[in-house]
Protein backbone atom coordinates (compact mmCIF):
# COMPACT_ATOMS: atom_id res chain seq x y z
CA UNK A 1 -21.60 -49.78 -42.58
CA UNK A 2 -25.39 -49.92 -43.60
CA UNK A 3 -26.53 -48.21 -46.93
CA UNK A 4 -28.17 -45.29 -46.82
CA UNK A 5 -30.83 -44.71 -48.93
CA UNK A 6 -33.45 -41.46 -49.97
CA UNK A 7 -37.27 -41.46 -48.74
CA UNK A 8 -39.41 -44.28 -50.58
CA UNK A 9 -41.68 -43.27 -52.52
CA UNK A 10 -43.47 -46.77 -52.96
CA UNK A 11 -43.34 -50.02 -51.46
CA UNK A 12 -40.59 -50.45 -54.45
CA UNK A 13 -38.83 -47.97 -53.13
CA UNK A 14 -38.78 -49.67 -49.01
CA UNK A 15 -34.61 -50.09 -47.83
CA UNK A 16 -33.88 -53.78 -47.51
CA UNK A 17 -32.64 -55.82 -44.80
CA UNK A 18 -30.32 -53.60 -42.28
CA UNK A 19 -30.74 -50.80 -45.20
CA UNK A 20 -30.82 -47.44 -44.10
CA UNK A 21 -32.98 -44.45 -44.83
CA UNK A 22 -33.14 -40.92 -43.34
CA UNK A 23 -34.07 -37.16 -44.20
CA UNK A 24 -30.47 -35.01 -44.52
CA UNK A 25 -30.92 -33.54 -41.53
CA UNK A 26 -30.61 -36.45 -39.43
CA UNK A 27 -27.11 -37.48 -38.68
CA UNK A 28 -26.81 -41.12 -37.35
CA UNK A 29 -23.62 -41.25 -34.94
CA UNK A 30 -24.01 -44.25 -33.31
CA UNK A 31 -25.48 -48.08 -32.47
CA UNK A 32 -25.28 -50.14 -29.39
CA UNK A 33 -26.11 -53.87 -29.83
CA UNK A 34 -28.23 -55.18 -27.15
CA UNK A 35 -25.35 -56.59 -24.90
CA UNK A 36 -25.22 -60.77 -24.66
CA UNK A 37 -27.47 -61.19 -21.82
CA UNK A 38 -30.91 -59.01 -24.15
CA UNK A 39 -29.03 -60.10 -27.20
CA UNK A 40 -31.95 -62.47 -27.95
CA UNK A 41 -34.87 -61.75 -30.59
CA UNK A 42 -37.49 -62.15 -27.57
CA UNK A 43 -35.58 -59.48 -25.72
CA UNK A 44 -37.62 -56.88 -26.40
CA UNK A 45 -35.53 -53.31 -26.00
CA UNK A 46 -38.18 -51.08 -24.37
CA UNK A 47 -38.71 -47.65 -22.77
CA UNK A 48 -35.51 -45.28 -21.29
CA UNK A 49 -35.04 -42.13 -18.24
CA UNK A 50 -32.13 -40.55 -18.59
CA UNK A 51 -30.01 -38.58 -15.51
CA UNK A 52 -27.20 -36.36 -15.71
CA UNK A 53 -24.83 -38.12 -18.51
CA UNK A 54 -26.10 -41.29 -18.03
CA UNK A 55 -28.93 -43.28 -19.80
CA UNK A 56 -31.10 -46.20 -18.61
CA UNK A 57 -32.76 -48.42 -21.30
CA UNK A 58 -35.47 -50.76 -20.46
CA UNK A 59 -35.04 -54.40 -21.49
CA UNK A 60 -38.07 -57.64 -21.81
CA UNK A 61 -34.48 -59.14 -19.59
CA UNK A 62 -33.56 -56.17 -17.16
CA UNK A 63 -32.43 -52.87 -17.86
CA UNK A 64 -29.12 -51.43 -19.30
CA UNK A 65 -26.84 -48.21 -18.16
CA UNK A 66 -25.06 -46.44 -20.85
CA UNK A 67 -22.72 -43.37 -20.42
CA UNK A 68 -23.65 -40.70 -22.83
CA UNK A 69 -21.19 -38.03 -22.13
CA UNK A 70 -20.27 -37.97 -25.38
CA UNK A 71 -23.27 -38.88 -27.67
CA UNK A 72 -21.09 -39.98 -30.66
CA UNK A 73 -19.32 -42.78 -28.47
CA UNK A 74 -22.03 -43.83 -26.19
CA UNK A 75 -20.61 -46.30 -23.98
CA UNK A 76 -22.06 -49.33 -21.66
CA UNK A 77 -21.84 -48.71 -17.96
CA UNK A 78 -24.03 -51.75 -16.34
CA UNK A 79 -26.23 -54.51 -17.43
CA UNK A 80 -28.92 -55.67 -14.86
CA UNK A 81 -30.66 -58.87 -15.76
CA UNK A 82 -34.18 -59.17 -13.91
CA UNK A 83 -36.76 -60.51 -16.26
CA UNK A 84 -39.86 -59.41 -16.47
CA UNK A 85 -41.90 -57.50 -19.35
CA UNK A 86 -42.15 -54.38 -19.91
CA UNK A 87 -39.27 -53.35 -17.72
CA UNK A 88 -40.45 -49.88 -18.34
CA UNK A 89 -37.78 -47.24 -16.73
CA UNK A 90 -38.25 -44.24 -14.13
CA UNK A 91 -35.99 -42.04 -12.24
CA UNK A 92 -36.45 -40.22 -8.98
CA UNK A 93 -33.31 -39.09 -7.33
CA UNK A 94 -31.00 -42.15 -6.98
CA UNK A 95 -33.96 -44.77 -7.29
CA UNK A 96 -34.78 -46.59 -10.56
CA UNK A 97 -38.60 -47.82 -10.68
CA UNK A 98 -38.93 -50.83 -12.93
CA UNK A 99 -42.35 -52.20 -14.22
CA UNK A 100 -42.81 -56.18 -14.06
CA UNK A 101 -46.27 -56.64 -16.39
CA UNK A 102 -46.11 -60.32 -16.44
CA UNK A 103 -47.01 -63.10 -13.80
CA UNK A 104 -43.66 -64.37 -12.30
CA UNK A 105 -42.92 -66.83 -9.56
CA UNK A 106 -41.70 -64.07 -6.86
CA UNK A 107 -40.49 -60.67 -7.03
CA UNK A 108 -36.56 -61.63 -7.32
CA UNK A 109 -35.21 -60.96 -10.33
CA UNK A 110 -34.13 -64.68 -10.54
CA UNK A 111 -37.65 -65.25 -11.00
CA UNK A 112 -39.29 -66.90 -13.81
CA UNK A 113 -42.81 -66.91 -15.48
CA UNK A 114 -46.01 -68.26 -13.81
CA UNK A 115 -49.47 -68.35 -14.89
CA UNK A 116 -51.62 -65.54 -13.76
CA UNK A 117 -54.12 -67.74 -12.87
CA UNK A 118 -52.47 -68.66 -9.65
CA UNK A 119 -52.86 -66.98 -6.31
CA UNK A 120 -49.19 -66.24 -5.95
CA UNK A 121 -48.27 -65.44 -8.93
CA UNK A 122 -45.92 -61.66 -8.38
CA UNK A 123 -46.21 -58.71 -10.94
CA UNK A 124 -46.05 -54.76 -9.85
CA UNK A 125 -43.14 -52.32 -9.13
CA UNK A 126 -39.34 -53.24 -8.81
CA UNK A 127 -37.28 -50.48 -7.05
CA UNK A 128 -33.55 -49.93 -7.48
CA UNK A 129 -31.05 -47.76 -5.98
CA UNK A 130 -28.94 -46.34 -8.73
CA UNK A 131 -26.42 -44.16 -7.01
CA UNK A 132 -23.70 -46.35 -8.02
CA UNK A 133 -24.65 -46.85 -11.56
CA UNK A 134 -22.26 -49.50 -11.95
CA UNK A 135 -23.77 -51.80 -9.21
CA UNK A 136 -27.34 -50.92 -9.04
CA UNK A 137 -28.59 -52.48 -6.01
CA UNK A 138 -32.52 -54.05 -5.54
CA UNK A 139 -34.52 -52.47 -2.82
CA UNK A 140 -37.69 -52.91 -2.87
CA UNK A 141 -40.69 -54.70 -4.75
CA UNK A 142 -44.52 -53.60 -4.54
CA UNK A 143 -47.32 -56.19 -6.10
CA UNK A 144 -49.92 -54.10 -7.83
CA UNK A 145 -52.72 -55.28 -9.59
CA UNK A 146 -52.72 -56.37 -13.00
CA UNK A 147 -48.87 -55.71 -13.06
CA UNK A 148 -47.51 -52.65 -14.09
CA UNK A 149 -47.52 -52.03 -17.93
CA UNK A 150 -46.35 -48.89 -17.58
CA UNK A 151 -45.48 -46.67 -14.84
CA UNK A 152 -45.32 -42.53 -14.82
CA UNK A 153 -43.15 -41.06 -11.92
CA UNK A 154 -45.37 -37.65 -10.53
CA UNK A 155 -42.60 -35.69 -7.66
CA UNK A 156 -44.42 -34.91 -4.56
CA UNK A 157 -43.16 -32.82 -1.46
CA UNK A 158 -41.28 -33.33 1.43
CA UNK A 159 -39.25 -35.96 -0.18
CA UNK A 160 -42.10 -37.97 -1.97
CA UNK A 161 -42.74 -39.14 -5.03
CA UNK A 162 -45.77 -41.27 -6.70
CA UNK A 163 -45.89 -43.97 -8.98
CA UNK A 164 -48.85 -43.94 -11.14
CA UNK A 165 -48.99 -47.35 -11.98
CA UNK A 166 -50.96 -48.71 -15.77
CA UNK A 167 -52.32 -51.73 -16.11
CA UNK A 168 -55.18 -53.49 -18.02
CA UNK A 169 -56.85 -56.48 -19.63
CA UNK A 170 -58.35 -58.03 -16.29
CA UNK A 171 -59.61 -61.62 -16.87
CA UNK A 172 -62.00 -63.46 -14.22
CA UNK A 173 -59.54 -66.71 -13.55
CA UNK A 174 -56.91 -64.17 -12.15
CA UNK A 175 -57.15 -63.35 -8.66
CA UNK A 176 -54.99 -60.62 -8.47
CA UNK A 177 -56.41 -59.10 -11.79
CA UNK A 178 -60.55 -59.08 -11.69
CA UNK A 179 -62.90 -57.00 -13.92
CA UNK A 180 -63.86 -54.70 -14.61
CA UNK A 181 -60.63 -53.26 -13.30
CA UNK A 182 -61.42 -49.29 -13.93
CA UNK A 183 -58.56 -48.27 -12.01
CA UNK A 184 -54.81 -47.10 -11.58
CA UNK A 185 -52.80 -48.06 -8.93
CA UNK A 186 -50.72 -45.42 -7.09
CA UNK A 187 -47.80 -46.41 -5.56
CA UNK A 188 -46.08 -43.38 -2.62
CA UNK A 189 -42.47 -43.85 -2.51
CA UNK A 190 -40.62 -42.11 0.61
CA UNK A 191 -36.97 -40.92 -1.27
CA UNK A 192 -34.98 -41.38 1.50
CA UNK A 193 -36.54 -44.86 2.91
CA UNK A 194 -37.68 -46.12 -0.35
CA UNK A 195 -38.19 -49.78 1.18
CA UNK A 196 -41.00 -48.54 3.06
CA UNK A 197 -42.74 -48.00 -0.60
CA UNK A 198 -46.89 -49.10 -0.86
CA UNK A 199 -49.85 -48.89 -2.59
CA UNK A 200 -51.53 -45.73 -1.59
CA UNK A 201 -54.33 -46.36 -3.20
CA UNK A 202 -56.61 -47.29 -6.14
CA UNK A 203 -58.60 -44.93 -7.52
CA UNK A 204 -61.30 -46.09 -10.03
CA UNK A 205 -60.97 -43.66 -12.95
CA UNK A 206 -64.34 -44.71 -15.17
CA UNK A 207 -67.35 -44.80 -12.53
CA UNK A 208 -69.19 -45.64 -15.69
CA UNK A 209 -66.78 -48.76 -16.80
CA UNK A 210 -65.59 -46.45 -20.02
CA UNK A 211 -65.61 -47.45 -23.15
CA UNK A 212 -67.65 -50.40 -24.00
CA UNK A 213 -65.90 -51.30 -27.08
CA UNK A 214 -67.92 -51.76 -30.46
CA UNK A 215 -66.72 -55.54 -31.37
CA UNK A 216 -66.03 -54.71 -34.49
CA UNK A 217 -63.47 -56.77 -36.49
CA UNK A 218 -59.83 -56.18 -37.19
CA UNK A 219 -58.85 -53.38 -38.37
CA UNK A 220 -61.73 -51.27 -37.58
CA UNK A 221 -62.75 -52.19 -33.87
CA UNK A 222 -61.97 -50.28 -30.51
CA UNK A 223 -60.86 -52.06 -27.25
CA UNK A 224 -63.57 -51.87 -24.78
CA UNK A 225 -61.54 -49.34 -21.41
CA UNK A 226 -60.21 -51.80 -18.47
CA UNK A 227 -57.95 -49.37 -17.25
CA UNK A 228 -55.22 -47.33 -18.77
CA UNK A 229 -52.07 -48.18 -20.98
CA UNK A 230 -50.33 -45.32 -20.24
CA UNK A 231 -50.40 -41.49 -18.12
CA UNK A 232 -48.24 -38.62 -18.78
CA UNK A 233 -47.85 -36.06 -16.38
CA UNK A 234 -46.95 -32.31 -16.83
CA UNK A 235 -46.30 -32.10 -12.82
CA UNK A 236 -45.65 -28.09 -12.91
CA UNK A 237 -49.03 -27.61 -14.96
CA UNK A 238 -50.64 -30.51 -12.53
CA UNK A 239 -52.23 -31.89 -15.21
CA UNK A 240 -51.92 -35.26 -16.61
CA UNK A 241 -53.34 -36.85 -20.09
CA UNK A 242 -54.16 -40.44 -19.46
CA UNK A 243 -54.46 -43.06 -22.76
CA UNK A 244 -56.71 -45.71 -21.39
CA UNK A 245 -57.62 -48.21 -24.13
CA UNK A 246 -60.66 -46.90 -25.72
CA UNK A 247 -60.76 -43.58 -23.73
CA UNK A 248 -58.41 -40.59 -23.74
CA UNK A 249 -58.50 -38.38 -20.52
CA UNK A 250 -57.37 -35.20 -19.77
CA UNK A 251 -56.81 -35.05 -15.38
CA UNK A 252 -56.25 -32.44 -12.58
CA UNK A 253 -53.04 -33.84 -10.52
CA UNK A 254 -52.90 -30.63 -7.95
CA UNK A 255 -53.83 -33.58 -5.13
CA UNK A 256 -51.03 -35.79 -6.36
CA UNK A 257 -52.85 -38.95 -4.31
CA UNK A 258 -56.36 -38.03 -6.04
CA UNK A 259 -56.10 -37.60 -9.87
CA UNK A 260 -59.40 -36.33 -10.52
CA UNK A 261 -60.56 -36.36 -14.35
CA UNK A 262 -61.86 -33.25 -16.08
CA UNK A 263 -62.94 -34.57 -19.53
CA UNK A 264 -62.43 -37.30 -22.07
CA UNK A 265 -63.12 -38.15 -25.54
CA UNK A 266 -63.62 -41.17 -27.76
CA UNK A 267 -63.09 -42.03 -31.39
CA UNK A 268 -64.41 -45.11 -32.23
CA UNK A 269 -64.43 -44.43 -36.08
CA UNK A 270 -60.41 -44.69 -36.78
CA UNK A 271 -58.97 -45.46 -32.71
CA UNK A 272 -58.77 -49.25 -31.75
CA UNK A 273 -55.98 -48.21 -28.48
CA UNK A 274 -55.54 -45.44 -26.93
CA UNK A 275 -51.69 -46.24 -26.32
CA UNK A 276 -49.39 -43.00 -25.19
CA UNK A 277 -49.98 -38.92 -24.86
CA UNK A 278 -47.86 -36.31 -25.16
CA UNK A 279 -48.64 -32.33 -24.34
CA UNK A 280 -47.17 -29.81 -25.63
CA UNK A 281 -45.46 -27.29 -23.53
CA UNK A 282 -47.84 -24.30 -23.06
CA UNK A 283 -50.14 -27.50 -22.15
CA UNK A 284 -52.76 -26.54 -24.43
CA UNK A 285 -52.65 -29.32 -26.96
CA UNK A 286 -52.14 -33.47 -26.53
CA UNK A 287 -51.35 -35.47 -28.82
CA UNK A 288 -52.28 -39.43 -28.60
CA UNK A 289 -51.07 -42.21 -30.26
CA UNK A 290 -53.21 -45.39 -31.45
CA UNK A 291 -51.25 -48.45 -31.02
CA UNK A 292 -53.37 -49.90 -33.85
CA UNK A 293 -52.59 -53.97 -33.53
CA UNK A 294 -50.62 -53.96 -30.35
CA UNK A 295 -47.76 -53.03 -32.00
CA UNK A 296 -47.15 -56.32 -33.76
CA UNK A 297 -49.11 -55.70 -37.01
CA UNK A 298 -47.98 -54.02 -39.96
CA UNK A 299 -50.36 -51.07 -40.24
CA UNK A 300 -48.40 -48.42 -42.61
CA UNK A 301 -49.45 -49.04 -45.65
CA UNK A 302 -52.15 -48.39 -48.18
CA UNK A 303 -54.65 -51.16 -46.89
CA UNK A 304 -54.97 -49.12 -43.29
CA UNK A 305 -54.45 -45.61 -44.70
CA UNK A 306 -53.44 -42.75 -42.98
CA UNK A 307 -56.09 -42.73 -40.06
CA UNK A 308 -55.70 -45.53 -38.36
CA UNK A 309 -52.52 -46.58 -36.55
CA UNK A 310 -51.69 -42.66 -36.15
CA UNK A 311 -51.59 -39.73 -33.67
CA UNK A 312 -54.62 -37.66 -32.91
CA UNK A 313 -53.66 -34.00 -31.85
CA UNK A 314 -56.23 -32.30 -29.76
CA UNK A 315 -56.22 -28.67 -28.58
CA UNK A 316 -57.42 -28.18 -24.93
CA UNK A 317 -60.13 -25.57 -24.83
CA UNK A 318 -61.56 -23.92 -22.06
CA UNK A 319 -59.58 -23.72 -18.59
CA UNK A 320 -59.64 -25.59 -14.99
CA UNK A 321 -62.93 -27.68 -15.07
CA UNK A 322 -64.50 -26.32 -18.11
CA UNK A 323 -61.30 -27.58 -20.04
CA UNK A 324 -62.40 -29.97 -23.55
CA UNK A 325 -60.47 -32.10 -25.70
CA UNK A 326 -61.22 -30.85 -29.36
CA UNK A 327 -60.00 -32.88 -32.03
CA UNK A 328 -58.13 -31.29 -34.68
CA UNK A 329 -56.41 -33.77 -37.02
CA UNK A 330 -54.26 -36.93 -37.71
CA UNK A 331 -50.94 -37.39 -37.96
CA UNK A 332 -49.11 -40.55 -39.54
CA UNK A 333 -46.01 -41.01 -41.62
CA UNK A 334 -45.83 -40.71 -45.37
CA UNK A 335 -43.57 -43.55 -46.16
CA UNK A 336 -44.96 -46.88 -46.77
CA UNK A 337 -43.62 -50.03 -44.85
CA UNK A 338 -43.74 -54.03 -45.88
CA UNK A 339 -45.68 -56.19 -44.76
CA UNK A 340 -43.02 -57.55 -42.85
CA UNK A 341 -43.09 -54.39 -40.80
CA UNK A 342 -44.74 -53.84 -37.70
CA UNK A 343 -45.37 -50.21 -37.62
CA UNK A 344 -47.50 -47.91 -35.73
CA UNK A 345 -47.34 -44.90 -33.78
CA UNK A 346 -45.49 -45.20 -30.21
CA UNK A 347 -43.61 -43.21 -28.08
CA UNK A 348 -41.98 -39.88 -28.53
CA UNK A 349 -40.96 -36.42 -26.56
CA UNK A 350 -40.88 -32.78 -27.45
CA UNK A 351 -38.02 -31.40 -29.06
CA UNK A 352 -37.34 -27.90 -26.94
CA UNK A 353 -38.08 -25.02 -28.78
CA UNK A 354 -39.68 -22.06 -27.85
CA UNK A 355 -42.72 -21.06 -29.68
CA UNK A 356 -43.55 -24.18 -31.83
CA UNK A 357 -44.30 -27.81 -31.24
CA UNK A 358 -41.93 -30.37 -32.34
CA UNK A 359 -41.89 -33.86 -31.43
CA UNK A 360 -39.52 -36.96 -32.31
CA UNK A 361 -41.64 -40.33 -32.82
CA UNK A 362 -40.85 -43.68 -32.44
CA UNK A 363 -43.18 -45.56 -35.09
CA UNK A 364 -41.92 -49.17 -34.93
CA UNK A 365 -40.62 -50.79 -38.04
CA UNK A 366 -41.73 -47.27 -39.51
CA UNK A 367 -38.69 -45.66 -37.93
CA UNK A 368 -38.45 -42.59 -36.64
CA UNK A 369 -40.47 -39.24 -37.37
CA UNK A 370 -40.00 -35.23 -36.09
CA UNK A 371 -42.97 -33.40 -36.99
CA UNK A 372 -44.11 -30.25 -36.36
CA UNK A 373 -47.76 -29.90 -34.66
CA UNK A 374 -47.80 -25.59 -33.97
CA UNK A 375 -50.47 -25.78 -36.30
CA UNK A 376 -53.19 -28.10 -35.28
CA UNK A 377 -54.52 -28.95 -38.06
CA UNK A 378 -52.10 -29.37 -40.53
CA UNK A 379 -49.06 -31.41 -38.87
CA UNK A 380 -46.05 -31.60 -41.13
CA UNK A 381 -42.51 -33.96 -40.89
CA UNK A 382 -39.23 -32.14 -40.91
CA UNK A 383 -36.91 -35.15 -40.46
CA UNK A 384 -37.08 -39.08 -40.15
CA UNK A 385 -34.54 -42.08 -39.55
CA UNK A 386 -35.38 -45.91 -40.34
CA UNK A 387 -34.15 -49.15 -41.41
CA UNK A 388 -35.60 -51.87 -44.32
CA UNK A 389 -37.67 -54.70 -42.72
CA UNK A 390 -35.63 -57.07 -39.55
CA UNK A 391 -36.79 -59.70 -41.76
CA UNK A 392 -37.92 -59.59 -44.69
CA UNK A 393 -39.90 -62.69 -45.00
CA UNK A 394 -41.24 -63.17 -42.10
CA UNK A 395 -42.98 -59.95 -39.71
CA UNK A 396 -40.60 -60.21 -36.11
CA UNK A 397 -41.60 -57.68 -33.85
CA UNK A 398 -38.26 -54.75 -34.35
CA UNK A 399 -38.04 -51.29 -34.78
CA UNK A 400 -38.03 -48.16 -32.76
CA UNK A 401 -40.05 -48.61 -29.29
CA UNK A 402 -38.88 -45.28 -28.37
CA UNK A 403 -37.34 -41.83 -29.03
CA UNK A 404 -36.90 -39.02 -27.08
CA UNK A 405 -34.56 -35.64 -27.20
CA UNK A 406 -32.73 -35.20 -24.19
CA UNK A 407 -29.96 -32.54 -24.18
CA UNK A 408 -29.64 -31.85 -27.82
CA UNK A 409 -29.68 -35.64 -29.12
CA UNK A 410 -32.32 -38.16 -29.92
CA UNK A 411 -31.67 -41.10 -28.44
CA UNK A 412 -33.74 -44.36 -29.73
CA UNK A 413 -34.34 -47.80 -27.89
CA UNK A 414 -34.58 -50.46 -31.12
CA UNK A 415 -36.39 -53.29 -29.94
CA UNK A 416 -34.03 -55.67 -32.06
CA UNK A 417 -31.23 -53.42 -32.84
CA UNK A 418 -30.40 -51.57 -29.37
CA UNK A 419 -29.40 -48.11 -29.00
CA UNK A 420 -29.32 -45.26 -31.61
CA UNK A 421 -27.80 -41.93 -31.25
CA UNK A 422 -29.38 -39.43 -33.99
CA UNK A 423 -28.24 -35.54 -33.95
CA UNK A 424 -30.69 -33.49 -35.89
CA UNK A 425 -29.41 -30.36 -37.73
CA UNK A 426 -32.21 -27.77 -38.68
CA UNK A 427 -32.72 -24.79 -38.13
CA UNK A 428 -36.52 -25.29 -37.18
CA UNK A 429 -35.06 -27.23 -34.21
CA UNK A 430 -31.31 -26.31 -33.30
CA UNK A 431 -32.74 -24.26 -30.52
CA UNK A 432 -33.39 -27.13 -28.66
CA UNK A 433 -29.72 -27.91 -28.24
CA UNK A 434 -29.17 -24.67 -26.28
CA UNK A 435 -31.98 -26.65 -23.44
CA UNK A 436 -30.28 -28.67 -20.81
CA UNK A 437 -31.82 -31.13 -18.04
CA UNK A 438 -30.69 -32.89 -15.14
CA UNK A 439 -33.27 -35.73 -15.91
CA UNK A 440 -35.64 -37.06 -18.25
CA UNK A 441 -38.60 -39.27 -17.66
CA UNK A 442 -40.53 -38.70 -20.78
CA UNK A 443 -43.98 -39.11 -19.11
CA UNK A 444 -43.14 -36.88 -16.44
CA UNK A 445 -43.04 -34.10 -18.86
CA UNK A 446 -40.71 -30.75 -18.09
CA UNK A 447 -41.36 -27.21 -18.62
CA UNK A 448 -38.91 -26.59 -21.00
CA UNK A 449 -39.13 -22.76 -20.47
CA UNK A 450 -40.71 -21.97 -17.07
């Protein structure tokens, strides 16, 4: 059993190796190793959907299916191996979308890595049927370009849904992957013939190429916009907030196969990447992340401060077309990190409850964070979870990649350390137990109270 330790103070004060630390409130009931086949270091753990009592955990290797019917004693349903990074996870119905973001030598999931540079080279959108969770079965593969970093399922009618597919960093030697690459890709998925899945289209989202960049050196540069990292939708608002590299965008979604942008801002002062967005649920604020580093650098401490490497919350003012993104202040965690300790902030979901804004964080190495955003302009942390450094002499990529609430439990995908069940117990968010969903796709965002 790992130690558990009170909030450092200073560096001093940082939990050692497989050390734990954590606010009272948070009440750690379980961990999942990665099973054999993603038990490797370079098997990243990654993004996760949930449906019904089940959870589906993303995997560098494949993707895993864990029964969660009783959070305490999560349990290991299936284990898919299909390589391919990110193996971000979606749900629609009984499909599974899975996104391949590197070159590979076909779209099997026997396949293995091939340079980008040549002509058939596969990357894009892997569908599964998951109606037997214990023998998900392959369906379907569509090639997009660039890959698929990311993907964000957006329901449609008559039995549709869209895949809104992310992908970036277009380089001249790929075929498949040309500048300036200002685009999404947008895949239309028929539910009940999913093998007749496509590219719909590709709408180019920056007319005016975006963001230029500023070339300015570590830490204080901002990546120059060739396309987006990620989109979140809020389908029922039919909005979506799109975090495209050195751009964040606010969109209009009503024509599902058109996303049509109403506004977007920039801060090149203290935002290198404009990672991840989140709204919350009267859709009147969004908060983005800055995945200052990539991810891979150790960014919470004193030499990067507290404005860099952080969320940005904005408030959206104005309606429909008139609608602007006003910046109203930062958000980072308190507690320094090593420098063994990649840290910055990533992805995270609203807790449920009615009247305030609460969201649990993933933040790396850093842990994990639930803050309070109602007001604007003066975020505050109620609760947080982490562990001392993977390594402590050497920075290995580890930590939380992501944590979401779904059905009264935070559930969080360690990159190294595999799956964490945390139950917070608070008042300021115990209402959130009393919400329950059928599914979960955390950038497909719900209206908790509609």
């Amino acid at each position: 059993m790992a130690a558990v330790l009170t909030a450092p103070a200073a560096s001093a004060d940082i939990p050692g190796k497989d050390e734990i630390a954590k606010s009272d409130n948070m009440h750690h009931l379980a961990n999942i190793p990665k099973p054999g086949p993603f038990s490797a270091v370079d098997a990243y753990g990654t993004d996760w959907a949930f449906k019904g009592k089940y959870a589906f955990a993303g995997n560098y290797n494949g993707f895993t299916v864990f029964d969660i019917s009783r959070p305490a004693k999560p349990k290991i349903v299936s284990v898919v191996q299909c390589p391919g990074a990110q193996n971000d996870v979606s749900i629609a119905g009984d499909l599974l979308f899975l996104s391949t973001d590197r070159s590979m030598s076909d779209d099997s999931c026997q396949a293995v890595p091939k340079p980008a540079t040549d002509k058939t080279a596969w990357e894009g959108i892997k569908i599964f049927d998951i109606s037997d969770v214990r023998n998900p079965r392959y369906v379907k593969a569509v090639e997009t370009k660039c890959g698929s970093h990311t993907n964000t399922l957006v329901p449609g009618k008559r039995g549709t849904a869209y895949i809104y597919v992310s992908s970036y960093s277009p380089n001249s030697t790929f075929p498949d992957c040309q500048p300036p690459h200002d685009l999404i890709s947008i895949v239309k998925v028929p539910l009940k013939k999913p093998a007749e899945a496509s590219v719909l289209s590709e709408p180019v989202l920056f007319p005016d190429g975006g963001n230029p960049g500023d070339g300015q050196p570590w830490p204080n540069g901002t990546s120059a916009t060739s396309g987006c990292h990620d989109l979140t939708a809020y389908p029922d608002k039919d909005l979506m907030a799109g975090a495209c590299m050195g751009d964040g965008v606010l969109f209009d979604i009503e024509d599902r196969e058109k996303p049509r942008v109403v506004t977007s801002v920039r801060d090149d002062e203290n935002f290198a990447f404009w990672h991840s967005a989140t709204f919350n649920n009267k859709a009147n604020k969004i908060v983005f992340t800055d995945e200052l580093g990539g991810g891979s650098a150790a960014t919470c401490n004193a030499t990067i401060g507290q404005q860099k490497g952080a969320n940005a919350i904005y408030d959206i003012v104005g309606k429909g077309d008139k609608a602007k993104l006003v910046f109203r202040s930062y958000y980072k965690i308190p507690r320094p990190n090593t420098d063994t300790e990649n840290c910055v902030a990533h992805n995270g979901s609203l807790i449920p409850v009615k009247g305030k804004d609460i969201m649990v964080q993933a933040w790396y190495q850093g842990g994990i964070s639930v803050w309070d955003f109602t007001d604007s302009r003066k975020p505050k942390e109620i609760g947080w979870f982490e562990r001392g450094p993977f390594d402590d002499k050497n920075l290995i990529l580890g930590g939380s990649w992501s944590a979401y609430y779904y059905n009264g439990y935070i559930y969080s995908s360690d990159i190294q350390k595999g799956l964490d069940v945390i139950d917070i117990r608070d008042k300021r968010t115990d209402k959130g137990k009393r919400v329950k969903l059928d599914i979960l796709n955390a950038q497909s965002q719900p209206d908790y109270f509609d």
